[in-house]
Protein backbone atom coordinates (compact mmCIF):
# COMPACT_ATOMS: atom_id res chain seq x y z
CA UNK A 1 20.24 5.20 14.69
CA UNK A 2 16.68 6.02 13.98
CA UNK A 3 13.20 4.60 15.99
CA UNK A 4 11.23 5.95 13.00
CA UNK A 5 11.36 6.39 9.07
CA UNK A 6 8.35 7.24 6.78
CA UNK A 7 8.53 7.13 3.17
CA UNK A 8 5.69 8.30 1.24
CA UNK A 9 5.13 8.41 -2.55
CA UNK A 10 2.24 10.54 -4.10
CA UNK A 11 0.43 9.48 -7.20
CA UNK A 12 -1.55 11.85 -9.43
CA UNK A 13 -4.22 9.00 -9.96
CA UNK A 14 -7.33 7.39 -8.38
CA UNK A 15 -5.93 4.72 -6.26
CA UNK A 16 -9.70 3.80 -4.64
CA UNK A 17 -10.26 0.96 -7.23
CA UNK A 18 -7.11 -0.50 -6.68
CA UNK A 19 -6.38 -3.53 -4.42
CA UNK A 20 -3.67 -3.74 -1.78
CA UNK A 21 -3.03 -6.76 -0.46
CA UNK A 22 -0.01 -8.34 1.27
CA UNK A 23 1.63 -11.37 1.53
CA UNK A 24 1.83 -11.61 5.14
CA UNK A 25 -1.14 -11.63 7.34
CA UNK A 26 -1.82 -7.74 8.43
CA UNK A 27 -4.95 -6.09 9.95
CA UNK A 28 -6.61 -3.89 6.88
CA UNK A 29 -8.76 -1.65 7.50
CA UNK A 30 -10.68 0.83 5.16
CA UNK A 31 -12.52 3.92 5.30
CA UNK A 32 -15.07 5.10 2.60
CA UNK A 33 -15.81 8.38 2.03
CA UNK A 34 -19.46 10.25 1.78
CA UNK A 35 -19.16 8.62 -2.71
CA UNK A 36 -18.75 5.11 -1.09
CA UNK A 37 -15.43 4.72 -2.14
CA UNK A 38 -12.33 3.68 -0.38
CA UNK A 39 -10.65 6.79 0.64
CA UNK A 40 -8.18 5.20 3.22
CA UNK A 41 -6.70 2.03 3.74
CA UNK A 42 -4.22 0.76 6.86
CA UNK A 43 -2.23 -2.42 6.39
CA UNK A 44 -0.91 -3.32 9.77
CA UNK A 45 -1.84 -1.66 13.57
CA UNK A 46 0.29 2.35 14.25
CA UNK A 47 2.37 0.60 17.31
CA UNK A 48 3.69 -2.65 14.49
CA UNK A 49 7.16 -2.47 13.20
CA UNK A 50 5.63 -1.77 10.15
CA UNK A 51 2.44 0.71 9.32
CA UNK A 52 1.29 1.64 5.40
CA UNK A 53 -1.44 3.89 4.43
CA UNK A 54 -2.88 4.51 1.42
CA UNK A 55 -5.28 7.63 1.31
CA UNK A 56 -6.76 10.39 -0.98
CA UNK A 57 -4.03 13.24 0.05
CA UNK A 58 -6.27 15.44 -2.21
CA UNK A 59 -9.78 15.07 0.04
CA UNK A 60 -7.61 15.34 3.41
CA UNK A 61 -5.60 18.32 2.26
CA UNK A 62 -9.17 19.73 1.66
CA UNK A 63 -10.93 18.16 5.06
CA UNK A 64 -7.55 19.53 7.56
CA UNK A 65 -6.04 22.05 5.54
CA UNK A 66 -8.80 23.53 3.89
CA UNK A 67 -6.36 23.44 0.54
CA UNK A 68 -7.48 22.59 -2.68
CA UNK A 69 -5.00 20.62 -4.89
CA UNK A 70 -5.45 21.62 -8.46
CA UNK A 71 -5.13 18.08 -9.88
CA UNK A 72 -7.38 15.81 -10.36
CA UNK A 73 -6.32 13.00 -8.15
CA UNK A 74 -3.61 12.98 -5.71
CA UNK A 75 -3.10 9.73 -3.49
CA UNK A 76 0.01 9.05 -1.03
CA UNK A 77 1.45 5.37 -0.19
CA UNK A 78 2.92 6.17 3.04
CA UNK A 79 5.26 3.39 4.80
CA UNK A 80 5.91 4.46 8.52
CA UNK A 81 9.19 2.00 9.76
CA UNK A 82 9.44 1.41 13.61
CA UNK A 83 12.37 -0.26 15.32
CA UNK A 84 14.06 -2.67 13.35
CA UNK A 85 12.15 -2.24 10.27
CA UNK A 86 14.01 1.22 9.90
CA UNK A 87 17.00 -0.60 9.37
CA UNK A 88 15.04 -2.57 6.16
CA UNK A 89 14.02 0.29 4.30
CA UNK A 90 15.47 -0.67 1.16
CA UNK A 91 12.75 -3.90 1.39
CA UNK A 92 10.33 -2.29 3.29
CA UNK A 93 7.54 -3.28 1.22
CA UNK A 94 8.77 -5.90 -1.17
CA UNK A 95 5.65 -8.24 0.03
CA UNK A 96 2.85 -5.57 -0.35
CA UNK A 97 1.10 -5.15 -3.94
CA UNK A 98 -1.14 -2.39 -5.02
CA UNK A 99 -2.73 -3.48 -7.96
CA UNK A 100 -5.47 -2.72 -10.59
CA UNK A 101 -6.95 -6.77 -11.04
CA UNK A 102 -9.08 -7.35 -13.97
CA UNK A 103 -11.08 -10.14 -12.74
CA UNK A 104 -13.85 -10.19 -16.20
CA UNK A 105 -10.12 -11.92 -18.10
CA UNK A 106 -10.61 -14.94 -14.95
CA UNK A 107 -11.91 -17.85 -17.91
CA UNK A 108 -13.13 -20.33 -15.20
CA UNK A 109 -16.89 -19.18 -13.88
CA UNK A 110 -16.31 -20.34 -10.17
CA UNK A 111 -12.61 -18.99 -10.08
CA UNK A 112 -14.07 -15.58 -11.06
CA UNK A 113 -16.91 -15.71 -8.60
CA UNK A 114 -14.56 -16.35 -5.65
CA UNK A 115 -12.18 -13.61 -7.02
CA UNK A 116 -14.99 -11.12 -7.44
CA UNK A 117 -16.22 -12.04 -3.74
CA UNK A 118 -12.53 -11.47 -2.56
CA UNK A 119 -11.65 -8.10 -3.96
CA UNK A 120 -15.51 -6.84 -2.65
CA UNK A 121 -15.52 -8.50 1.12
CA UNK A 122 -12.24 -8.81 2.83
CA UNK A 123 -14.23 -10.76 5.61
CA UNK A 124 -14.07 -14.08 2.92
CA UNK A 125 -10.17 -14.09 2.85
CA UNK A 126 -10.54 -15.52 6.15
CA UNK A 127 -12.72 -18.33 5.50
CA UNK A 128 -10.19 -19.85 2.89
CA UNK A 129 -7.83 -22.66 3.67
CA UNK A 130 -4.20 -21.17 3.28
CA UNK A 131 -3.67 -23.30 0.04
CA UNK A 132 -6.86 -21.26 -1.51
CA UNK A 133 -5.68 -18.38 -0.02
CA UNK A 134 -2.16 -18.25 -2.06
CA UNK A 135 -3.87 -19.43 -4.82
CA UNK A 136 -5.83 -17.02 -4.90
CA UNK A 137 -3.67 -14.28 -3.88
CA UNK A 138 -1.40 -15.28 -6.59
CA UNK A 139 -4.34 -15.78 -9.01
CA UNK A 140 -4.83 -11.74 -8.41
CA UNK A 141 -1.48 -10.45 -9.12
CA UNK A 142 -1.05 -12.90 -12.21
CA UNK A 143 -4.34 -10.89 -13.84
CA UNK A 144 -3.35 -7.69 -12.69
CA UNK A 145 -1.67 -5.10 -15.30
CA UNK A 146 -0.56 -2.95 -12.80
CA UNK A 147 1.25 -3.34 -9.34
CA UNK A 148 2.18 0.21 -8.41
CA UNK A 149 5.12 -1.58 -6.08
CA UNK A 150 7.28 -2.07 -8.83
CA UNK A 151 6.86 1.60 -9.73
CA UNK A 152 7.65 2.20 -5.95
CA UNK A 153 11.20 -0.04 -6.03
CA UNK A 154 12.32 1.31 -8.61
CA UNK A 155 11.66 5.12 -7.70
CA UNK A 156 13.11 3.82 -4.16
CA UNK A 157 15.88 2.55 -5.78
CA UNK A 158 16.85 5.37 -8.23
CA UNK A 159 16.69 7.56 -5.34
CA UNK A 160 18.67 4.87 -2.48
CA UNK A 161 22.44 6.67 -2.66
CA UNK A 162 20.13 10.24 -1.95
CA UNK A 163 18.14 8.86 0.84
CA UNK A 164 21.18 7.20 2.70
CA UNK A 165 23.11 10.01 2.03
CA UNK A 166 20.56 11.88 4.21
CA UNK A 167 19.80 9.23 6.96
CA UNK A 168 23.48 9.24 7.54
CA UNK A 169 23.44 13.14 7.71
CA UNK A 170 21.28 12.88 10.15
CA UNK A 171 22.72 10.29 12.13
CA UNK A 172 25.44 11.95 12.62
CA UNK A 173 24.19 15.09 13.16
CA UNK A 174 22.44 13.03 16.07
CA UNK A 175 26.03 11.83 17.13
CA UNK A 176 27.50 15.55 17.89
């Protein structure tokens, strides 16, 4: 079998005003770059089972590479599967959501405050109660248009019969 899978999907659009968040509790971290704008975020810590990135694959192509992409925006989701995670690609990230809220349509003043303070300071999620929390959480994804997940499942699973096809060519290619 494998210790280690990575799938990564590139989108030719600004992902630095969208939200990640999970449904699980996961160390984020972000980066801005010099525009103060996310440029990278990590869900998780590089020894978990699981470890997703989101980053500007335009900007680090030009920072390591010294290539310049000729599109305009050019982000990569990247899902790196450890241990028994590899085995669970098919769900690997069925509790993460990348999504575009649109917290002016929030009707109630004080919900939209608190959503507002969410999506700007990580730091508040943790002084919630775990009932606000989901409520909140859920609160997001209900007034969010997008959730580029469900773009990512189904590309995933157009694509699943190709994918095994190849872990098992390399599995046994491993075997002899």
């Amino acid at each position: 079998g494998f210790t280690r899978l990575d799938l990564a999907f590139d989108f030719e659009h600004d992902l630095s005003d969208y939200y990640a968040m999970t449904d699980k509790a996961v160390k984020k971290t972000i980066f801005y770059g010099r525009n103060g704008k996310p440029e990278t975020k990590y869900f998780g810590v590089r020894d978990s089972d699981r470890f997703i990135r989101i980053y500007n694959k335009k900007q680090e192509r030009k920072d390591n590479a010294d290539i310049e992409i000729t599109s305009e925006h050019l982000w990569r989701v990247e899902i790196e599967l450890k241990r028994d995670m590899v085995d669970m690609w098919h769900d690997c990230f069925d509790d993460l959501h990348i999504l575009q809220p649109d917290w002016k349509s929030i009707q109630r003043t004080s919900d939209r405050a608190i959503v507002f303070m969410l999506l700007n300071d990580e730091e508040e999620w943790g002084k919630l109660h775990r009932n606000s929390r989901k409520k909140y959480k859920n609160l997001i994804k209900e007034i969010s248009p997008v959730d580029l997940t469900k773009l990512m499942k189904s590309i995933l699973k157009e694509n699943e019969k190709q994918l095994q096809k190849q872990i098992n060519f390399w599995i046994l290619k491993g075997v002899t």
